[in-house]
C-alpha atoms as a PDB file:
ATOM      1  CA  UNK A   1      -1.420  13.801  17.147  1.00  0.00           C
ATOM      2  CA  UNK A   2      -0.509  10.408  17.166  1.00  0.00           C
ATOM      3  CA  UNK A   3      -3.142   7.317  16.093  1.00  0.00           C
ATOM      4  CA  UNK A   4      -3.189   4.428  17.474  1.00  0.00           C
ATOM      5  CA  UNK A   5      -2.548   1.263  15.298  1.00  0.00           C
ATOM      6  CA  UNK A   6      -5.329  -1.275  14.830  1.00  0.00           C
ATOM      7  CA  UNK A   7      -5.033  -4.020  17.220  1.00  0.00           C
ATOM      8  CA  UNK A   8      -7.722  -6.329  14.731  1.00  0.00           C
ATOM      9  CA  UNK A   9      -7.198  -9.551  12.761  1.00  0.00           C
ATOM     10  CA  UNK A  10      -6.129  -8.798   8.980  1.00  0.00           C
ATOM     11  CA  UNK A  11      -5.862 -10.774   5.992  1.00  0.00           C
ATOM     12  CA  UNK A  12      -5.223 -11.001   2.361  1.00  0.00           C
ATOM     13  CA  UNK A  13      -7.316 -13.263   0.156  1.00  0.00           C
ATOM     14  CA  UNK A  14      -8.832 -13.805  -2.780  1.00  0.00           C
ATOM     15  CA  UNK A  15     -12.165 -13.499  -3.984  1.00  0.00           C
ATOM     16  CA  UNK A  16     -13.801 -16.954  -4.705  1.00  0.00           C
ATOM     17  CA  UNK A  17     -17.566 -15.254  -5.092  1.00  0.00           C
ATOM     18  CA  UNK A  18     -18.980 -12.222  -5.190  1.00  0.00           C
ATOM     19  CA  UNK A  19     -22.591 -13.684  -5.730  1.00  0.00           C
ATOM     20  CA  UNK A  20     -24.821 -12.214  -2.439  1.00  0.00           C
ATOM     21  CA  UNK A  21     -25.745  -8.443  -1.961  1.00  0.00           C
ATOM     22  CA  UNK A  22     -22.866  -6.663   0.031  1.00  0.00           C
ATOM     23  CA  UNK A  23     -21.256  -9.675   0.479  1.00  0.00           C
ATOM     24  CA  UNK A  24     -18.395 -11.632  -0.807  1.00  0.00           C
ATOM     25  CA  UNK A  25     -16.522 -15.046  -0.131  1.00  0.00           C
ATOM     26  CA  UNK A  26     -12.996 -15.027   0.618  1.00  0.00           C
ATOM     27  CA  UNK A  27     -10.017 -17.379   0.137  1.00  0.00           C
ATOM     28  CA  UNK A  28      -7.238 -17.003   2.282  1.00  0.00           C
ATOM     29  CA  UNK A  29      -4.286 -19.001   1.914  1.00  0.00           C
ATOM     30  CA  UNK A  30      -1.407 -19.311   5.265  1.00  0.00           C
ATOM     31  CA  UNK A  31       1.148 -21.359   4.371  1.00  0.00           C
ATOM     32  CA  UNK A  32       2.308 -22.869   7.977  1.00  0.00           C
ATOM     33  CA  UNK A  33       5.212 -25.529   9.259  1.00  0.00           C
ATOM     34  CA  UNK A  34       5.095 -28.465  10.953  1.00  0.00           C
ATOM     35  CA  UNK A  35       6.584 -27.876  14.411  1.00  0.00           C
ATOM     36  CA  UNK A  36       8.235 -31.134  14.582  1.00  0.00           C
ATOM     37  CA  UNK A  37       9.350 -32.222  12.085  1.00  0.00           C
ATOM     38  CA  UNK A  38       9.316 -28.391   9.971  1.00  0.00           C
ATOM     39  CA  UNK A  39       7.700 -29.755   6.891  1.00  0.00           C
ATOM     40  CA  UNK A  40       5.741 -27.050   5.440  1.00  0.00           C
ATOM     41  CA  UNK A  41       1.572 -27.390   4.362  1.00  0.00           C
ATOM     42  CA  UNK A  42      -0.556 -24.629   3.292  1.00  0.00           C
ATOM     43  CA  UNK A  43      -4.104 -24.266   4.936  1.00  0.00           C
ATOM     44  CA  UNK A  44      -6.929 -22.739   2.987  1.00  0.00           C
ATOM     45  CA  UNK A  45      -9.783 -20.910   4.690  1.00  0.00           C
ATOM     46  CA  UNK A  46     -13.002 -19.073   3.288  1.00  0.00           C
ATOM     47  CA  UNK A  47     -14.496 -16.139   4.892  1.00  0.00           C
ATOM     48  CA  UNK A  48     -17.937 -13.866   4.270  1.00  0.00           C
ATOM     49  CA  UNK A  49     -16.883 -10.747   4.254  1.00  0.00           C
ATOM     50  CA  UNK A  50     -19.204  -7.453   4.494  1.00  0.00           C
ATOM     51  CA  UNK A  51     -18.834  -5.977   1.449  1.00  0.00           C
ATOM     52  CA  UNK A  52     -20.832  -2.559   2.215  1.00  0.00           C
ATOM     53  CA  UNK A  53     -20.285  -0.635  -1.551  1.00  0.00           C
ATOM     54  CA  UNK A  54     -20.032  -4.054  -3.565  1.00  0.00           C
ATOM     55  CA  UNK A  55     -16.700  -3.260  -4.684  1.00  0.00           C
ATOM     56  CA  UNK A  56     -14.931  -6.556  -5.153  1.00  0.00           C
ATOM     57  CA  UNK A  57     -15.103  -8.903  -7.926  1.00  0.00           C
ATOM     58  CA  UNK A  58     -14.343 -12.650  -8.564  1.00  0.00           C
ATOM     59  CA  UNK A  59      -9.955 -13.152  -8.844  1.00  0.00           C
ATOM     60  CA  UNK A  60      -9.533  -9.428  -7.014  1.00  0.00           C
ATOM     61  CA  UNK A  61      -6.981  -9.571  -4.186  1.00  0.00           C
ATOM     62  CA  UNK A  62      -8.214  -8.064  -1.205  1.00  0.00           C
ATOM     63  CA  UNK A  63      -7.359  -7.360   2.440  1.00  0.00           C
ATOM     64  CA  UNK A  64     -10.258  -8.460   4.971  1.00  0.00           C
ATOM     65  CA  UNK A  65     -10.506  -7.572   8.903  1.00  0.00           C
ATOM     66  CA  UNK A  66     -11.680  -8.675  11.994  1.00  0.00           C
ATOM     67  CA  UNK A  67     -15.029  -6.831  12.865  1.00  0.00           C
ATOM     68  CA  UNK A  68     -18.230  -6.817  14.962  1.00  0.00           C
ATOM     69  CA  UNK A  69     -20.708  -9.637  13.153  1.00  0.00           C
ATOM     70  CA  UNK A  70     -22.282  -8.328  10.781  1.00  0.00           C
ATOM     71  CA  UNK A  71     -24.850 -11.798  10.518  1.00  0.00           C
ATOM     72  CA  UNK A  72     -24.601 -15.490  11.191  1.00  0.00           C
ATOM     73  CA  UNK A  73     -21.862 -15.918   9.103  1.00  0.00           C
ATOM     74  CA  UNK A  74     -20.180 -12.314   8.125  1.00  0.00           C
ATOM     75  CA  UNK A  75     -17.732 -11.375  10.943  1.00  0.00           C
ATOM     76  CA  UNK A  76     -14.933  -9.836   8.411  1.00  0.00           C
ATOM     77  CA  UNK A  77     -15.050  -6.205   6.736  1.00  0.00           C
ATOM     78  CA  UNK A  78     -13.618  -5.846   3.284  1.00  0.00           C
ATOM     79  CA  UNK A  79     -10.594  -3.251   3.914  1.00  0.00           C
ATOM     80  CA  UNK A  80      -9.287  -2.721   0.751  1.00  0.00           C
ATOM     81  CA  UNK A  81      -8.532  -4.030  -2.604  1.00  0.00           C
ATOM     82  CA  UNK A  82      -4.728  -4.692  -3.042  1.00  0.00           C
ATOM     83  CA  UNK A  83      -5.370  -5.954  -6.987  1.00  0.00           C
END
């Protein structure tokens, strides 16, 4: 049987709050370069993230992905956590 691979969004972050009922806030750092002139900046992005068995906790590592929205502001699913 062969499964298809998951053609959604992921990301690994951190978790900057964990404050809201199943939900949490999450940092994600991309590190991108300047096509011109190739100098190299980080951007830094925070997410809500559905958090449906309020596993994650403030510092935990964590991989988010792209889902259905879940409210106004929650459009990312908490995967996993990686730490």
């Amino acid at each position: 049987m062969d499964r298809k691979k998951s053609k959604k969004i992921r990301l690994t972050g951190v978790v900057v709050s964990d404050g809201g009922d199943k939900t949490a806030a999450v940092k994600v750092t991309l590190v991108k370069k300047d096509p011109k002139y190739g100098k190299q900046y980080t951007l830094h992005r925070k997410y809500a993230v559905h958090d449906e068995k309020n596993e994650a906790a403030r510092d935990d590592v964590v991989e988010i992905e792209a889902a259905n929205p879940r409210s106004k502001l929650k459009k990312w699913v908490l995967v996993r956590k990686v730490k």
